[in-house]
C-alpha atoms as a PDB file:
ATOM      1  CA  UNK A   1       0.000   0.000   0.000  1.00  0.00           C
ATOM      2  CA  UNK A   2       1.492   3.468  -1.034  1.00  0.00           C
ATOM      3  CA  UNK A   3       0.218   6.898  -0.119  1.00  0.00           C
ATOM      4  CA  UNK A   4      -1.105   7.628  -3.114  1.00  0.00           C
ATOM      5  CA  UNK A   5      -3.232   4.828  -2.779  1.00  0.00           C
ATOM      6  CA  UNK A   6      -4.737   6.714   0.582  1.00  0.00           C
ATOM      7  CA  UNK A   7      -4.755   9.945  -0.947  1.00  0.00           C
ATOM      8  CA  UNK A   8      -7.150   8.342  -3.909  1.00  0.00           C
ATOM      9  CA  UNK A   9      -9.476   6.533  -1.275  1.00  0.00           C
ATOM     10  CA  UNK A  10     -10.365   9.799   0.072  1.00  0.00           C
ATOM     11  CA  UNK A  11     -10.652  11.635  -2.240  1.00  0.00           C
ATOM     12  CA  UNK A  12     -12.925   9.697  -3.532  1.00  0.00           C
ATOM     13  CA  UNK A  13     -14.585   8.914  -0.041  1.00  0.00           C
ATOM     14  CA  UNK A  14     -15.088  13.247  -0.086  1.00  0.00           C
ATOM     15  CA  UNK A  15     -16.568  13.236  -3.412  1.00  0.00           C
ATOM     16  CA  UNK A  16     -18.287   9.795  -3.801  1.00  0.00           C
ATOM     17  CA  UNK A  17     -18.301  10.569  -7.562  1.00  0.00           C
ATOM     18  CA  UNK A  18     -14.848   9.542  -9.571  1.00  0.00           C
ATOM     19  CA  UNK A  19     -14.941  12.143 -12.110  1.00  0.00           C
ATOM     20  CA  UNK A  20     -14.910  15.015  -9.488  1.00  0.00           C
ATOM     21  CA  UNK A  21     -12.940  13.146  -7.305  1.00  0.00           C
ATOM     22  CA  UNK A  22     -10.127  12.646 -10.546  1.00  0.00           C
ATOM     23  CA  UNK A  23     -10.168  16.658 -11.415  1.00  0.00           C
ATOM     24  CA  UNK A  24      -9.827  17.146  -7.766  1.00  0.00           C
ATOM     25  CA  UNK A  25      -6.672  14.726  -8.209  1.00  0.00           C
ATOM     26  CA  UNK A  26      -5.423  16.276 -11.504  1.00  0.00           C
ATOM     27  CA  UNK A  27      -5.657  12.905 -13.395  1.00  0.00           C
ATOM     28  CA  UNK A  28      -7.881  10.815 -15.453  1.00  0.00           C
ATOM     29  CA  UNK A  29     -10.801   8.852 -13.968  1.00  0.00           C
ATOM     30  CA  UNK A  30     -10.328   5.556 -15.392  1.00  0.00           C
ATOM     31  CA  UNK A  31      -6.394   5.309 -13.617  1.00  0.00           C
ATOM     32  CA  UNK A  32      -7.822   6.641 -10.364  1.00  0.00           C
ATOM     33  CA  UNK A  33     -10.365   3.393 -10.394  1.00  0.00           C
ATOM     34  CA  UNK A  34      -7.799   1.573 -11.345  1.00  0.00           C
ATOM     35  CA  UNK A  35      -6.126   2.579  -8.286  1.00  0.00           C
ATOM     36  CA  UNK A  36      -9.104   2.233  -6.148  1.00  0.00           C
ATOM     37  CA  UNK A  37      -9.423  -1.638  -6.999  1.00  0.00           C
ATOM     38  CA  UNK A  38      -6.013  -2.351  -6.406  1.00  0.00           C
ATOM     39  CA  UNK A  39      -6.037  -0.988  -2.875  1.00  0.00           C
ATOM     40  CA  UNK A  40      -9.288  -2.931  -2.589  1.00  0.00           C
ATOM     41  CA  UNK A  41      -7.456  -6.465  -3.899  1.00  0.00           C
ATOM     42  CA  UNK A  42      -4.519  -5.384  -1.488  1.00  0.00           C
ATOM     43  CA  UNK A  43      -6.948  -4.950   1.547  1.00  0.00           C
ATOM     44  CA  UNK A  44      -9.468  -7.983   0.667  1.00  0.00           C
ATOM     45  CA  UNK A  45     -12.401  -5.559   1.316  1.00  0.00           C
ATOM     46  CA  UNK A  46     -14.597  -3.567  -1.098  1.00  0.00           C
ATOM     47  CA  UNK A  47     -14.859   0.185  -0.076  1.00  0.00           C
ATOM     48  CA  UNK A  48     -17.428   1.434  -2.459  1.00  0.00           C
ATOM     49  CA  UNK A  49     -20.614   0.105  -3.904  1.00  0.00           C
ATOM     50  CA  UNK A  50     -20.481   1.283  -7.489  1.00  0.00           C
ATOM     51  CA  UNK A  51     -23.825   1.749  -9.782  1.00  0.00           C
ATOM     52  CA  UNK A  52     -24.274   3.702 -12.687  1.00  0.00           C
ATOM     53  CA  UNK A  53     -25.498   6.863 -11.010  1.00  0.00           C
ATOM     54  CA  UNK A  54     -24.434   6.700  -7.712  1.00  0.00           C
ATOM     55  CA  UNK A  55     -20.954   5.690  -5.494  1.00  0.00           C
ATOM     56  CA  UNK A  56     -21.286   4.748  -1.898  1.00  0.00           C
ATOM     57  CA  UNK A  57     -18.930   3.715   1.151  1.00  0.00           C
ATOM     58  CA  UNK A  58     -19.120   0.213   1.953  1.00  0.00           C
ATOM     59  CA  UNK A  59     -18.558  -0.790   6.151  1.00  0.00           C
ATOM     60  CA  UNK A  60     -15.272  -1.132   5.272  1.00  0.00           C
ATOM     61  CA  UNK A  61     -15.020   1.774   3.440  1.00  0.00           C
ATOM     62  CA  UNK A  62     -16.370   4.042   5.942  1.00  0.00           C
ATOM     63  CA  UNK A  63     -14.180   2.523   8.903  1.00  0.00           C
ATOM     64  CA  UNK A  64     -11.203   2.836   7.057  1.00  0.00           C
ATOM     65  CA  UNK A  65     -12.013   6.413   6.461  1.00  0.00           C
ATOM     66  CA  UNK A  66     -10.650   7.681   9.011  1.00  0.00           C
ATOM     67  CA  UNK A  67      -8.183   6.223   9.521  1.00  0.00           C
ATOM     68  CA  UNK A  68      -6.948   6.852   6.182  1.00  0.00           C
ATOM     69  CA  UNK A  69      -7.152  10.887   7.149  1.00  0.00           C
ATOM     70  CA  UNK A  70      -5.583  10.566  10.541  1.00  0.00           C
ATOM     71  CA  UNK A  71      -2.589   8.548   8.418  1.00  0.00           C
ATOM     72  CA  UNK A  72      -2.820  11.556   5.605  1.00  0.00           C
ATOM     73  CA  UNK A  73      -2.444  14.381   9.158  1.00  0.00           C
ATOM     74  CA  UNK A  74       0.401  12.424  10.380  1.00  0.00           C
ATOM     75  CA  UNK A  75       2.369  12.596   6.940  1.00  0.00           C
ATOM     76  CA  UNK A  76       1.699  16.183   6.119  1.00  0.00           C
ATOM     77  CA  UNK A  77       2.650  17.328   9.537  1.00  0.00           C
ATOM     78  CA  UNK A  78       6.254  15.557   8.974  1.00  0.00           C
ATOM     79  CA  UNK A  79       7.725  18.819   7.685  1.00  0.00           C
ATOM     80  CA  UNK A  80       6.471  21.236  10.384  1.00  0.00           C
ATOM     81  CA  UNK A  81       7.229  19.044  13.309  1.00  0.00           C
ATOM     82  CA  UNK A  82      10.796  18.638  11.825  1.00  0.00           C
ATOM     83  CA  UNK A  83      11.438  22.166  11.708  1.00  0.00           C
ATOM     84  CA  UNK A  84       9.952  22.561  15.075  1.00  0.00           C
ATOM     85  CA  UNK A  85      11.692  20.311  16.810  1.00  0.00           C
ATOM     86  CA  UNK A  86      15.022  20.975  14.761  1.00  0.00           C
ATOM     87  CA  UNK A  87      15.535  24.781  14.801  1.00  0.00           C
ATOM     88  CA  UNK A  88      14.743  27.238  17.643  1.00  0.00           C
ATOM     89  CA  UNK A  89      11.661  26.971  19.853  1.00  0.00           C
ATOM     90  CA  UNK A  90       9.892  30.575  19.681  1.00  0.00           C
ATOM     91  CA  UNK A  91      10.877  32.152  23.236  1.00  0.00           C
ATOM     92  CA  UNK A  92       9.232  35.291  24.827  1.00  0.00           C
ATOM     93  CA  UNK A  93      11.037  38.092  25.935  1.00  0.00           C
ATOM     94  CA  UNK A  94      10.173  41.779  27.746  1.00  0.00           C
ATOM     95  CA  UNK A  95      11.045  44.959  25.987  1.00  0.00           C
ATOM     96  CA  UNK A  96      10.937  47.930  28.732  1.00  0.00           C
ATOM     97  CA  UNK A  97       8.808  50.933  28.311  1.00  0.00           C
ATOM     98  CA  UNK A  98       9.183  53.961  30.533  1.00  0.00           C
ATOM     99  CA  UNK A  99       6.495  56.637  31.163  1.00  0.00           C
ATOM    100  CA  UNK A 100       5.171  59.162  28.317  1.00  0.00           C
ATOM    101  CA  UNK A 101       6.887  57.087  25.344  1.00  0.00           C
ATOM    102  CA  UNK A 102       5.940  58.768  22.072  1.00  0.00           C
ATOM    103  CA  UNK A 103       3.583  57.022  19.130  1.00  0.00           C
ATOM    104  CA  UNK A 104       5.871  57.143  16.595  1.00  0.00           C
ATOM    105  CA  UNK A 105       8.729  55.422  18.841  1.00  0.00           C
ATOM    106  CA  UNK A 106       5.982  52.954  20.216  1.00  0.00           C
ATOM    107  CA  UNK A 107       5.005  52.454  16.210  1.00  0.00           C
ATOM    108  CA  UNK A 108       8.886  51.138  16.007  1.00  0.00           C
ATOM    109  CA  UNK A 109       8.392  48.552  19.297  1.00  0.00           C
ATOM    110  CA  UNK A 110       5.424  47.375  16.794  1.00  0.00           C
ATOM    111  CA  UNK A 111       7.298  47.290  13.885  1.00  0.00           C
ATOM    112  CA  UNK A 112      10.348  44.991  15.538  1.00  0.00           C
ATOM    113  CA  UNK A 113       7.720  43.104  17.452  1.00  0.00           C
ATOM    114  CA  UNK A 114       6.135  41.935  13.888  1.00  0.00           C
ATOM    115  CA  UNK A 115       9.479  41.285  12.350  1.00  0.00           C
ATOM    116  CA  UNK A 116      10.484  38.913  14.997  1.00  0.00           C
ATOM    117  CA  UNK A 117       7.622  37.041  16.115  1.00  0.00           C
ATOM    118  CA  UNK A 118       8.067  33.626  14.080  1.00  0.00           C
ATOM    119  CA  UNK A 119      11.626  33.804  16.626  1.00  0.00           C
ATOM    120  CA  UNK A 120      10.118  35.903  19.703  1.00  0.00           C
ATOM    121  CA  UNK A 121       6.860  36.779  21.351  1.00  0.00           C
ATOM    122  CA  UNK A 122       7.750  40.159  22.451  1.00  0.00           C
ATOM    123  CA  UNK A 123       5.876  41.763  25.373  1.00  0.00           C
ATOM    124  CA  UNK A 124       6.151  45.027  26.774  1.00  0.00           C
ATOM    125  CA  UNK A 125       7.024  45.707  30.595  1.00  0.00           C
ATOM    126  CA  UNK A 126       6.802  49.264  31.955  1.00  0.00           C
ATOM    127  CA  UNK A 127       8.705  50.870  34.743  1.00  0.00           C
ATOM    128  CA  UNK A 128      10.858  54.250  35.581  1.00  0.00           C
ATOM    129  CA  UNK A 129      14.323  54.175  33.392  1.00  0.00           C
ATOM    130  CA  UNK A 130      16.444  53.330  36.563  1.00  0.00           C
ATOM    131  CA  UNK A 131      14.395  50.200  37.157  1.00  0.00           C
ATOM    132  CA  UNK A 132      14.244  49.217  33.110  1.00  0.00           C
ATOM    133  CA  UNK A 133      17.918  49.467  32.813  1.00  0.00           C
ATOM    134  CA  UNK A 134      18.207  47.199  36.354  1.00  0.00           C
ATOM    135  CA  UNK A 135      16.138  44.898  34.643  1.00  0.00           C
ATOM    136  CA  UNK A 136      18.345  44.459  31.755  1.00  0.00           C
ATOM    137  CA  UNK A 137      21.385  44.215  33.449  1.00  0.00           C
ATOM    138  CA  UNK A 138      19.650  41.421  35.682  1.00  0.00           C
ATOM    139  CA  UNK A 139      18.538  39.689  32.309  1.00  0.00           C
ATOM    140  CA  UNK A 140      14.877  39.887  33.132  1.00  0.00           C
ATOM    141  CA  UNK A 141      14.531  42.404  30.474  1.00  0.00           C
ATOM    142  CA  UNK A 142      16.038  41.479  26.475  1.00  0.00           C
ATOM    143  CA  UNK A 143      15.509  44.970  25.560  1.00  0.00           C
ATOM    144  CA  UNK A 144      14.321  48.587  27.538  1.00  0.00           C
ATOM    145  CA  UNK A 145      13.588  51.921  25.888  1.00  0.00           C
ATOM    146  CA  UNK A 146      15.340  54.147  28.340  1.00  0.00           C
ATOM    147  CA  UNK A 147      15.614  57.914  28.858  1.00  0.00           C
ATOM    148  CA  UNK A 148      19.545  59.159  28.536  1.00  0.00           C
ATOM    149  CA  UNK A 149      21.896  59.433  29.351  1.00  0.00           C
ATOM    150  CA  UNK A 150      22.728  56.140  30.977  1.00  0.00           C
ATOM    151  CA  UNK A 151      26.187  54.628  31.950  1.00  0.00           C
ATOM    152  CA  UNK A 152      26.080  51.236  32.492  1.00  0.00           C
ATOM    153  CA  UNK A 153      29.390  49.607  30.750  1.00  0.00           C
ATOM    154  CA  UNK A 154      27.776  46.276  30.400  1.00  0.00           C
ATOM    155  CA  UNK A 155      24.769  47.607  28.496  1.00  0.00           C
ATOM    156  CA  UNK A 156      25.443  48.364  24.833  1.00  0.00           C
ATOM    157  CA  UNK A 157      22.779  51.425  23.317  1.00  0.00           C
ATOM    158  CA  UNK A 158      21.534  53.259  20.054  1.00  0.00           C
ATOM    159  CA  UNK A 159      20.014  56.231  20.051  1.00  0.00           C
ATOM    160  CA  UNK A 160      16.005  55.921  18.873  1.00  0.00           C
ATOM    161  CA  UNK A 161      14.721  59.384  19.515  1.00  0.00           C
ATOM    162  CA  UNK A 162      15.366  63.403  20.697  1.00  0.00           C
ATOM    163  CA  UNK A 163      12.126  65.229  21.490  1.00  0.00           C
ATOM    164  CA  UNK A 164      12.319  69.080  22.202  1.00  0.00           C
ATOM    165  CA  UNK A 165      11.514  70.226  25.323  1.00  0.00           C
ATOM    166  CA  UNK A 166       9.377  73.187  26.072  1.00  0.00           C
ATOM    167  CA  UNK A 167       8.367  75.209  29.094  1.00  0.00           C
ATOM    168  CA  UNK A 168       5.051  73.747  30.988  1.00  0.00           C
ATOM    169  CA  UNK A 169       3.765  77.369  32.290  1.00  0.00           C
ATOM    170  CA  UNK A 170       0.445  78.777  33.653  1.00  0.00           C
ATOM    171  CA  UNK A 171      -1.868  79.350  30.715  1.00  0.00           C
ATOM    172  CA  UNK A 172      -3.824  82.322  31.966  1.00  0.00           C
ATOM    173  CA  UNK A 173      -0.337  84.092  32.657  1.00  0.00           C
ATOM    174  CA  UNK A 174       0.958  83.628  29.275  1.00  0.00           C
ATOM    175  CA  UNK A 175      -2.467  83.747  27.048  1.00  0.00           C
ATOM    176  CA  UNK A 176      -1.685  84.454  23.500  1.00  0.00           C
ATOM    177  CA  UNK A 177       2.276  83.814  23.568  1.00  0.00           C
ATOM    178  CA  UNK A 178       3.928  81.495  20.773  1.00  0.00           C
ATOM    179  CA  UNK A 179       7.448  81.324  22.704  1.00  0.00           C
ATOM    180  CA  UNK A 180       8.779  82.398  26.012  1.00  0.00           C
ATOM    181  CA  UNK A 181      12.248  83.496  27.723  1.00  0.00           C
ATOM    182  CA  UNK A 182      13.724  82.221  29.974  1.00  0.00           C
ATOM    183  CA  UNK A 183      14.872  85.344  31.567  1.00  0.00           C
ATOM    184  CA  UNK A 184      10.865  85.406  31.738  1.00  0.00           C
ATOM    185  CA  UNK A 185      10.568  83.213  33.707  1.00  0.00           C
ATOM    186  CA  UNK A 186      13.204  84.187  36.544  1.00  0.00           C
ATOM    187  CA  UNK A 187      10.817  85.018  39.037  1.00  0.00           C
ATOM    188  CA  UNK A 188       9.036  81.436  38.577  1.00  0.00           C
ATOM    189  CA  UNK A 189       9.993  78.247  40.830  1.00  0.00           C
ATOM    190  CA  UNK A 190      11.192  75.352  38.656  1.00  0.00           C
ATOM    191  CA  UNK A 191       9.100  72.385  39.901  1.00  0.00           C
ATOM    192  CA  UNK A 192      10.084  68.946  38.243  1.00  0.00           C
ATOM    193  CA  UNK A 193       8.332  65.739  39.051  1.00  0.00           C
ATOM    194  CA  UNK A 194       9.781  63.698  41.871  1.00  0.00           C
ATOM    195  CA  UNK A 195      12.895  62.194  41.147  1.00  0.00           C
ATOM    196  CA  UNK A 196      11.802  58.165  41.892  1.00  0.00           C
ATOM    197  CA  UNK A 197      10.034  58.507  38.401  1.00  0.00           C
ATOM    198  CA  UNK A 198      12.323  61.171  36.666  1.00  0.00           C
ATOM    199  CA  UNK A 199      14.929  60.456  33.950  1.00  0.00           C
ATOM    200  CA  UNK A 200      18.434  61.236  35.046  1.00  0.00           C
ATOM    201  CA  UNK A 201      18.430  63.696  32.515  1.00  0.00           C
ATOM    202  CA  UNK A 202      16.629  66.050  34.403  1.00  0.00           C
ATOM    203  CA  UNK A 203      19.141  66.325  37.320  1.00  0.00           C
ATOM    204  CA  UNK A 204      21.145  67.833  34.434  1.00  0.00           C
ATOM    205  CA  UNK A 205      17.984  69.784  32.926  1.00  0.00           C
ATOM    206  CA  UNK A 206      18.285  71.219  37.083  1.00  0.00           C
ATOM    207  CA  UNK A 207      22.050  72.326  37.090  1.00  0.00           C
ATOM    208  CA  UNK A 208      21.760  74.169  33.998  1.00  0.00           C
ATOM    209  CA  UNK A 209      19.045  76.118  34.821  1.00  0.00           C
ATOM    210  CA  UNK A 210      20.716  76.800  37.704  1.00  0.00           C
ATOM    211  CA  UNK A 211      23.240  77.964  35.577  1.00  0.00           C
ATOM    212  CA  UNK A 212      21.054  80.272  33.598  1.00  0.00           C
ATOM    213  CA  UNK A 213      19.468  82.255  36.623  1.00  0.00           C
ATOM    214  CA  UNK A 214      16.663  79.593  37.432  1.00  0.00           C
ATOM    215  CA  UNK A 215      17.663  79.702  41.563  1.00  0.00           C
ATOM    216  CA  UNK A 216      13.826  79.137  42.732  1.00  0.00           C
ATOM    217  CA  UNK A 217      12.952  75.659  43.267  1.00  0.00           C
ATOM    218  CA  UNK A 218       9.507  73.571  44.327  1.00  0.00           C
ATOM    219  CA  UNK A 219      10.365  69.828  44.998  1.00  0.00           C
ATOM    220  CA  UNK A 220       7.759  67.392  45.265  1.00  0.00           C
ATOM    221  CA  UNK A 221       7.331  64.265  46.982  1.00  0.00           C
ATOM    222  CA  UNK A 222       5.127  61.083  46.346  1.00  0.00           C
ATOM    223  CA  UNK A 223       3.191  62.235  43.591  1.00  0.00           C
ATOM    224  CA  UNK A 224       3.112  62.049  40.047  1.00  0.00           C
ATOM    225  CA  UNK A 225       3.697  64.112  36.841  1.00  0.00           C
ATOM    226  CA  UNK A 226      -0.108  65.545  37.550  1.00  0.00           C
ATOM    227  CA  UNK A 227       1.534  66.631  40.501  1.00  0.00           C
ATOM    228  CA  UNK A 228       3.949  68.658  38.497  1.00  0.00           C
ATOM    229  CA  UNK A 229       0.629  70.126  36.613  1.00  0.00           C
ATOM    230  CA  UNK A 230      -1.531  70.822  39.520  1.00  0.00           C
ATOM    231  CA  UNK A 231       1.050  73.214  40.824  1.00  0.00           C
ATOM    232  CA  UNK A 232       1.462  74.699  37.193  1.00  0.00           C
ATOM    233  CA  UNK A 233      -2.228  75.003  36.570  1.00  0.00           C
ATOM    234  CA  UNK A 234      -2.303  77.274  40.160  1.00  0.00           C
ATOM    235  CA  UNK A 235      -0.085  80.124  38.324  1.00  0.00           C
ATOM    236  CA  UNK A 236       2.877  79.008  41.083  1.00  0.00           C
ATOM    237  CA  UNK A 237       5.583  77.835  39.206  1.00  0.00           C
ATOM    238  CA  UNK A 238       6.863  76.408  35.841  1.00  0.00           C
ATOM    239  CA  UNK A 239       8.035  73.157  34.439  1.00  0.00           C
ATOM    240  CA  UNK A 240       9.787  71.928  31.602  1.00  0.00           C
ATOM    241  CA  UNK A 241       8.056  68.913  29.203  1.00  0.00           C
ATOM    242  CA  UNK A 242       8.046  67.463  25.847  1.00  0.00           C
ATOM    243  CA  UNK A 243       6.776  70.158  23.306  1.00  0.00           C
ATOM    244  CA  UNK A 244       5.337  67.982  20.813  1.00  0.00           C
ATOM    245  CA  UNK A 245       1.846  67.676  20.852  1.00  0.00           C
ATOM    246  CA  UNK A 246       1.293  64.043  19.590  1.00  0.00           C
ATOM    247  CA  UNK A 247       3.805  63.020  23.244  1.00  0.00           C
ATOM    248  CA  UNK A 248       1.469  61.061  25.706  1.00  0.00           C
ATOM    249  CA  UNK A 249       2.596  63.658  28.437  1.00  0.00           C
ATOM    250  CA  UNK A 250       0.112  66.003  27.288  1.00  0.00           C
ATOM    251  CA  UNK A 251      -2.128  64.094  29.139  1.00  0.00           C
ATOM    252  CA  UNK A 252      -1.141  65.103  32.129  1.00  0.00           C
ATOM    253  CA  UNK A 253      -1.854  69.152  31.655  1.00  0.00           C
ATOM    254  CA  UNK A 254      -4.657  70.554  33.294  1.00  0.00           C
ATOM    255  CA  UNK A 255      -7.061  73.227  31.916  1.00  0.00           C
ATOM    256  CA  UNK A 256      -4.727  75.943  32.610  1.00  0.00           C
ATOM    257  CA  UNK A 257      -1.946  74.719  31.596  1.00  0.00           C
ATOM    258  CA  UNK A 258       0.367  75.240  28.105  1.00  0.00           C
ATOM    259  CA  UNK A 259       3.789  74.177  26.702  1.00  0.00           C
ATOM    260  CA  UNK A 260       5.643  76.634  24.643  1.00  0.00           C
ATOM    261  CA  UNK A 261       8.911  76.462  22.857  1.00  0.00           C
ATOM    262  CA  UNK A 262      11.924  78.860  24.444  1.00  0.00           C
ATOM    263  CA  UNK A 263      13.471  81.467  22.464  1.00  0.00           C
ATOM    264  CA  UNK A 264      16.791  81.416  23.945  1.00  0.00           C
ATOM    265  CA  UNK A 265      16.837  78.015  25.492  1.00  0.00           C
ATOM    266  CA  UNK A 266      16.988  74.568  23.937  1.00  0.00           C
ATOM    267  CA  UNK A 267      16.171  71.247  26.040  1.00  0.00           C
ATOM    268  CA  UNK A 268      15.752  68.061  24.674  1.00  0.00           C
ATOM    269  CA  UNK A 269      15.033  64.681  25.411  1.00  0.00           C
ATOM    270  CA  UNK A 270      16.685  61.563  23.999  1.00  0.00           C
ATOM    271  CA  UNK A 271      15.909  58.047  24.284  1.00  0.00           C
ATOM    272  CA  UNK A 272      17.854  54.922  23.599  1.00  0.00           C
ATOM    273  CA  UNK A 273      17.326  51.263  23.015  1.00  0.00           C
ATOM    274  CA  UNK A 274      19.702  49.122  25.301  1.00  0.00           C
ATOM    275  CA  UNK A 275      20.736  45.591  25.689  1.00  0.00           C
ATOM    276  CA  UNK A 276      23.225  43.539  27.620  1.00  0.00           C
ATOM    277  CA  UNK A 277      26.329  43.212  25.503  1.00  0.00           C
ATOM    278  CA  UNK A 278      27.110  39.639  26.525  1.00  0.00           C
ATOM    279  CA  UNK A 279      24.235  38.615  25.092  1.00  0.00           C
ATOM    280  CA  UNK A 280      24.339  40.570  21.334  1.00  0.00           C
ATOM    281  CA  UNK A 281      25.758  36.811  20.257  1.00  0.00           C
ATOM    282  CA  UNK A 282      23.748  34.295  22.496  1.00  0.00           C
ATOM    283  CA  UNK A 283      20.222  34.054  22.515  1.00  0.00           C
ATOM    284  CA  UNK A 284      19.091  37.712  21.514  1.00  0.00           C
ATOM    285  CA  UNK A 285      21.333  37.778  18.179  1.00  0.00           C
ATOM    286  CA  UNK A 286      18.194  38.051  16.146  1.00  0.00           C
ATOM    287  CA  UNK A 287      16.423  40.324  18.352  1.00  0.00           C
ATOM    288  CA  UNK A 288      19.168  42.375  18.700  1.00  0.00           C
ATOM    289  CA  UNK A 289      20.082  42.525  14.819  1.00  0.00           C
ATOM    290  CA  UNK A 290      16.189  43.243  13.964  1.00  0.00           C
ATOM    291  CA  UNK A 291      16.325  46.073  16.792  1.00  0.00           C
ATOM    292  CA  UNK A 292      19.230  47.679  15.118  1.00  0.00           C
ATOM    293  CA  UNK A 293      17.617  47.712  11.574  1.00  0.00           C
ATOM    294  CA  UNK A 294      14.477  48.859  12.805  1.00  0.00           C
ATOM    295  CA  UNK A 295      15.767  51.646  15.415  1.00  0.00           C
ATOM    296  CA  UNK A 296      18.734  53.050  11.961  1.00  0.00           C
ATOM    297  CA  UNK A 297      17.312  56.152  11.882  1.00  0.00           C
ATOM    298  CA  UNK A 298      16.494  57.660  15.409  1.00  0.00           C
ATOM    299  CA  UNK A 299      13.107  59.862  15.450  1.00  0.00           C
ATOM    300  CA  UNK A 300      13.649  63.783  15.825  1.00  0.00           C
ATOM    301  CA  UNK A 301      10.298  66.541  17.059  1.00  0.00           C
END
């Protein structure tokens, strides 16, 4: 008994006509009976009553039925189960996203996520930047998204995105502006969001304003970036955000609260993708190749 001999039998089981069941097969009908018989001498059972009109499963013919399919499953699985159980079992791994990640940055994590997936399920796991980085170094993270700069020698990075920066001021105070100073802002206390969920970048952001005649200073404790805004939104101080509408962070302003670009006074934001180095040639080659194809050309607002 061959194969094709099963293949035949049900086909013609499916059809119970030998004509359909032949152009179904891509041959002639009179070879395909032929066929039929023979596995019928080779089992000693008949498996169709024929009649001029109509074709019917015998007993036989119907039990082996079946069983013929289930033998069919088993043979056209062969290639798939080979290849699963011969190359690389698909593994999942966490990508880390911190707070107020932009769309078209999060349209990349989509992007890589679909051009891996037949290697890695990739999830997303969020967190501050300090605790995303910790988490790659620890290897419970393959990849974060992290705000720079960060130092962390066993960490290799690329650069995925710079976002201007703009003042977060009182609304009513500054109705019908375009742009502000900062030497307009002297008189304002600088109040940034507490430092547990604040990039590193912003200790720097601090100094330099410092620097520039900023002296006045609100610092807040166990709250969160609406926080930040309430205090804004009162007319009591000023802040210092992503100036790009389409940034998630917008979502934290209040009624009576804007972002404008500074005249004299450039800020911005940049974000990297980072990744244990140790592991570039173990088990996150792909990832880590895809990542760097998809991530080329960092985004700039």
């Amino acid at each position: 008994m061959e194969m094709l001999h099963l293949r035949y039998f049900v086909a013609v089981a499916e059809e119970l006509n030998f004509s359909a069941a032949a152009r179904k097969l891509h041959m002639a009908a009179s070879p395909l009976s032929q066929r039929i018989k023979d596995l019928e001498h080779e089992l000693g059972q008949q498996l169709f009553e024929r009649s001029t009109h109509h074709v019917t499963l015998t007993a036989a013919g119907a039990a082996l039925l079946p069983l013929a399919r289930d033998v069919l499953e088993q043979v056209n699985a062969i290639p798939w189960r080979l290849k699963e159980a011969t190359e690389p079992q698909r593994s999942t791994v966490f990508l880390g996203m911190p707070a107020g990640v932009h769309p078209d940055l999060r349209d990349r994590v989509n992007t890589l996520a679909g051009r891996v997936r037949e290697r890695y399920e990739l999830k997303r796991w969020p967190g501050t930047t300090a605790d995303l980085v910790q988490g790659v170094h620890e290897g419970k993270l393959a990849l974060t998204l992290a705000r720079l700069p960060v130092t962390d020698p066993a960490l290799d990075q690329v650069p995925v995105m710079s976002e201007r920066l703009g003042a977060v001021v009182p609304a009513d105070l500054f109705a019908g502006r375009d742009s502000v100073s900062l030497a307009e802002l002297t008189e304002f206390p600088y109040v940034a969001s507490p430092g547990e969920i604040t990039p590193a970048y912003f200790d720097q952001l601090d100094h330099q304003l410092n620097e520039l005649g900023i002296k006045k200073r609100i610092r807040l404790t166990n709250t969160g970036y609406g926080g930040t805004s309430e205090i804004i939104s009162s007319g009591e101080a000023f802040s210092i955000s992503m100036l790009d509408d389409k940034s998630p962070m917008h979502g934290y302003r209040l009624d009576n609260v804007i972002v404008l670009p500074f005249t004299d006074f450039r800020p911005q934001l940049d974000t990297g993708l980072l990744w244990r180095r140790d592991r570039t040639d173990g088990d996150l080659r792909e990832l880590v190749e895809a990542a760097k194809d998809v991530f080329k050309n960092p985004i700039t607002t």
